[in-house]
Protein backbone atom coordinates (compact mmCIF):
# COMPACT_ATOMS: atom_id res chain seq x y z
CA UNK A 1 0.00 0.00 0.00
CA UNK A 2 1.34 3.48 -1.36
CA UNK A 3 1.02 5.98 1.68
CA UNK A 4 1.37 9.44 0.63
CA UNK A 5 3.30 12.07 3.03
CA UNK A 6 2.19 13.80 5.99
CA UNK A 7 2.08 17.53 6.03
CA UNK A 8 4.52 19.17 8.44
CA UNK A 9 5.09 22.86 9.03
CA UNK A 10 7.74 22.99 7.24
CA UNK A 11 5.46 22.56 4.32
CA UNK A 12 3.34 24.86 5.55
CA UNK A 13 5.87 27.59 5.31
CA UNK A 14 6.97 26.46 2.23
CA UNK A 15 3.34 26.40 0.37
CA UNK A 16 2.24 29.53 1.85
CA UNK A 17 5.80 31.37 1.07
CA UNK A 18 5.28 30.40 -2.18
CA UNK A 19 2.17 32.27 -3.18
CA UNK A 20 2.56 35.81 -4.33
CA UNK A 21 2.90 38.62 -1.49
CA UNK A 22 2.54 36.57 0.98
CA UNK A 23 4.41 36.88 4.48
CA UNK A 24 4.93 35.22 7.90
CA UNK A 25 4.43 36.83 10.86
CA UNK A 26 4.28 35.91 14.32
CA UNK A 27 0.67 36.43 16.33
CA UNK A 28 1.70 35.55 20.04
CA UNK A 29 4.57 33.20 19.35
CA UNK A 30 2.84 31.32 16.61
CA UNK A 31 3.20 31.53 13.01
CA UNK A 32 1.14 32.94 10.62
CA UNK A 33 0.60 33.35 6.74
CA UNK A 34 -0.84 36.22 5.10
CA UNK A 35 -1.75 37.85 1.47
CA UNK A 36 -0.95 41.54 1.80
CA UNK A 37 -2.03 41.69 5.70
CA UNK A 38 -4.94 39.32 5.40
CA UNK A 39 -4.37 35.85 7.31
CA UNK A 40 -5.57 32.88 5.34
CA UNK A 41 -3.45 30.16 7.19
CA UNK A 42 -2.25 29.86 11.00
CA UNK A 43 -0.79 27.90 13.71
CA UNK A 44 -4.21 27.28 16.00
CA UNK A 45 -3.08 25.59 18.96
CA UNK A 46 -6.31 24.64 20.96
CA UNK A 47 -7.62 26.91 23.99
CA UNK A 48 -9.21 25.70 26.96
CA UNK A 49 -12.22 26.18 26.17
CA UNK A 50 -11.97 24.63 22.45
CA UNK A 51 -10.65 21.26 24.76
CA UNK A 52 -13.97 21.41 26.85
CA UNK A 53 -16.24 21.95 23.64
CA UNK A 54 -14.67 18.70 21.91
CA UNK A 55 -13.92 16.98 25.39
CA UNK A 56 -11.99 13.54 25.24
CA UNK A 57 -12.30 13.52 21.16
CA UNK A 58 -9.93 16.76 21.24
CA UNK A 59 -7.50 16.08 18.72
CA UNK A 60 -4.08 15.86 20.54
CA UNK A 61 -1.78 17.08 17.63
CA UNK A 62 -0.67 20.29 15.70
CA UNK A 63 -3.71 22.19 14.68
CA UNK A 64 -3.54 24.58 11.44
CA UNK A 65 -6.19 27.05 10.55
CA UNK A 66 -7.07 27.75 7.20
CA UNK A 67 -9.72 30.25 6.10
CA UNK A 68 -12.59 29.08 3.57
CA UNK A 69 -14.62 30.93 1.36
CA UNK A 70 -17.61 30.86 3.24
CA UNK A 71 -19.37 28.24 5.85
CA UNK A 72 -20.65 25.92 3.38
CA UNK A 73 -16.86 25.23 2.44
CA UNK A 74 -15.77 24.85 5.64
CA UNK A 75 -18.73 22.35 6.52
CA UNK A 76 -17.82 20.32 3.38
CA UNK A 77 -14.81 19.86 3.98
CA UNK A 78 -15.59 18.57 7.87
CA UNK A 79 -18.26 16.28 6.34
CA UNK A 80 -16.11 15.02 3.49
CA UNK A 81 -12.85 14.21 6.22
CA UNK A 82 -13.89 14.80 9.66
CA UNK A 83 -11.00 12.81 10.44
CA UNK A 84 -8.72 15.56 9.01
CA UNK A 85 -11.14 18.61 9.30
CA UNK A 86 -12.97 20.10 12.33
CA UNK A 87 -14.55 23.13 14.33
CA UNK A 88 -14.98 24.83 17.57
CA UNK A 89 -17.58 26.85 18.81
CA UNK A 90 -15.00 29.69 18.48
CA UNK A 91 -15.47 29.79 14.61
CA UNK A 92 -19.13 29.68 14.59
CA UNK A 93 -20.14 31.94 12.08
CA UNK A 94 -16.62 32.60 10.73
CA UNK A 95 -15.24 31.07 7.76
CA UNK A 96 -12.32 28.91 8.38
CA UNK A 97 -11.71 25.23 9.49
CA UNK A 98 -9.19 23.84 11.43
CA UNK A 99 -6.78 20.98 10.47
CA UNK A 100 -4.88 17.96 12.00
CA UNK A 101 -1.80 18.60 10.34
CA UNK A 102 -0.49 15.31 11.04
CA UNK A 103 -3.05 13.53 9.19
CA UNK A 104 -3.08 15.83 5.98
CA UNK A 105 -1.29 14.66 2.98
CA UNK A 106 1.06 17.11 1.14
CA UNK A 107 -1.26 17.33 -1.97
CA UNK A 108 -4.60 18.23 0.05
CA UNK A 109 -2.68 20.56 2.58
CA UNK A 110 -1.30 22.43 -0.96
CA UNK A 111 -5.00 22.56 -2.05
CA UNK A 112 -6.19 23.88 1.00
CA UNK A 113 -3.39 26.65 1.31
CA UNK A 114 -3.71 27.67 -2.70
CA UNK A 115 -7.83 28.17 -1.83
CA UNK A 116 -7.54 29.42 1.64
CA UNK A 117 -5.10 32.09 -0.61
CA UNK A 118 -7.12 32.83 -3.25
CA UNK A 119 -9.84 33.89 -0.78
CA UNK A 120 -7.82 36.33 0.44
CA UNK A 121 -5.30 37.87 -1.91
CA UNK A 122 -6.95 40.64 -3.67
CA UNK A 123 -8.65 39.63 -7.15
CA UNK A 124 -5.48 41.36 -9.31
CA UNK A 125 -2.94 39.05 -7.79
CA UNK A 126 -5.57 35.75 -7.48
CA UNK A 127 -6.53 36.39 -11.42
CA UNK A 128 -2.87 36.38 -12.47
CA UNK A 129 -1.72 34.02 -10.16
CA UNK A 130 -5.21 31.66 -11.66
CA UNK A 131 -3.73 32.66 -14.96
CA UNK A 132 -0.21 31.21 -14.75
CA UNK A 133 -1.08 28.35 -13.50
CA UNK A 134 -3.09 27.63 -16.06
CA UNK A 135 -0.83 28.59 -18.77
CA UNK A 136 1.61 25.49 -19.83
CA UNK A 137 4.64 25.72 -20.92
CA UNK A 138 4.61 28.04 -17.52
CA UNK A 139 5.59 31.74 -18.21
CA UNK A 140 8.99 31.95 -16.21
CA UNK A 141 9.74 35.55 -17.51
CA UNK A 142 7.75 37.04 -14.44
């Protein structure tokens, strides 16, 4: 059986550094990614009070928080992997879903960093990013 690799957050950085105008900053102590000052992926470790919501099913690992484009994303994704994907209370109403990052492959954590991106950068830089990556032989000149 083929088992693809687990996310770490060195990949993390790597993904999210990769995306135009992106940066990483620090938000007490813990990293974070964003598109010209707008967070679309974190470090989430869980609070107190996210540990009594989930009680003993509180995933022990690292958590990552990734912003959606709206609740119905986030929800699908929960419903489609809710051994991957989850919520607290805290987010209720907001739109972003939180992820065990050690049971993310590469490939989905990429996917989920590229969307949780394009829902943030503004639409100049998400249509010409959208635009080379669809454009093959690649345009290197840029």
């Amino acid at each position: 059986m083929y088992l693809r690799p687990i996310a770490t957050w060195d990949d993390v950085r790597r993904l999210g550094l990769s995306l135009p105008q992106t940066s990483e900053t620090l938000d007490r102590g813990n990293p974070q990614w964003k598109v010209k000052d707008k967070l679309f992926v974190w470090v989430r470790p869980l609070h107190k009070s996210d540990l009594d919501a989930l009680g003993p099913e509180a995933p022990t690992g690292e958590i990552l928080g990734a912003r959606t484009e709206h609740e119905g994303a986030k929800f699908a994704l929960i419903e489609e992997q809710p051994e991957i994907y989850f919520t607290t209370p805290h987010f209720k109403g907001y739109p972003a879903v939180l992820v065990r990052l050690d049971l993310i492959s590469v490939e989905e954590l990429e996917e989920l960093i590229v969307d949780a991106w394009l829902v943030r950068a503004p639409k100049r830089i998400a249509d010409a990013y959208l635009e080379s990556a669809t454009r093959w032989p690649p345009d290197t000149a840029q």
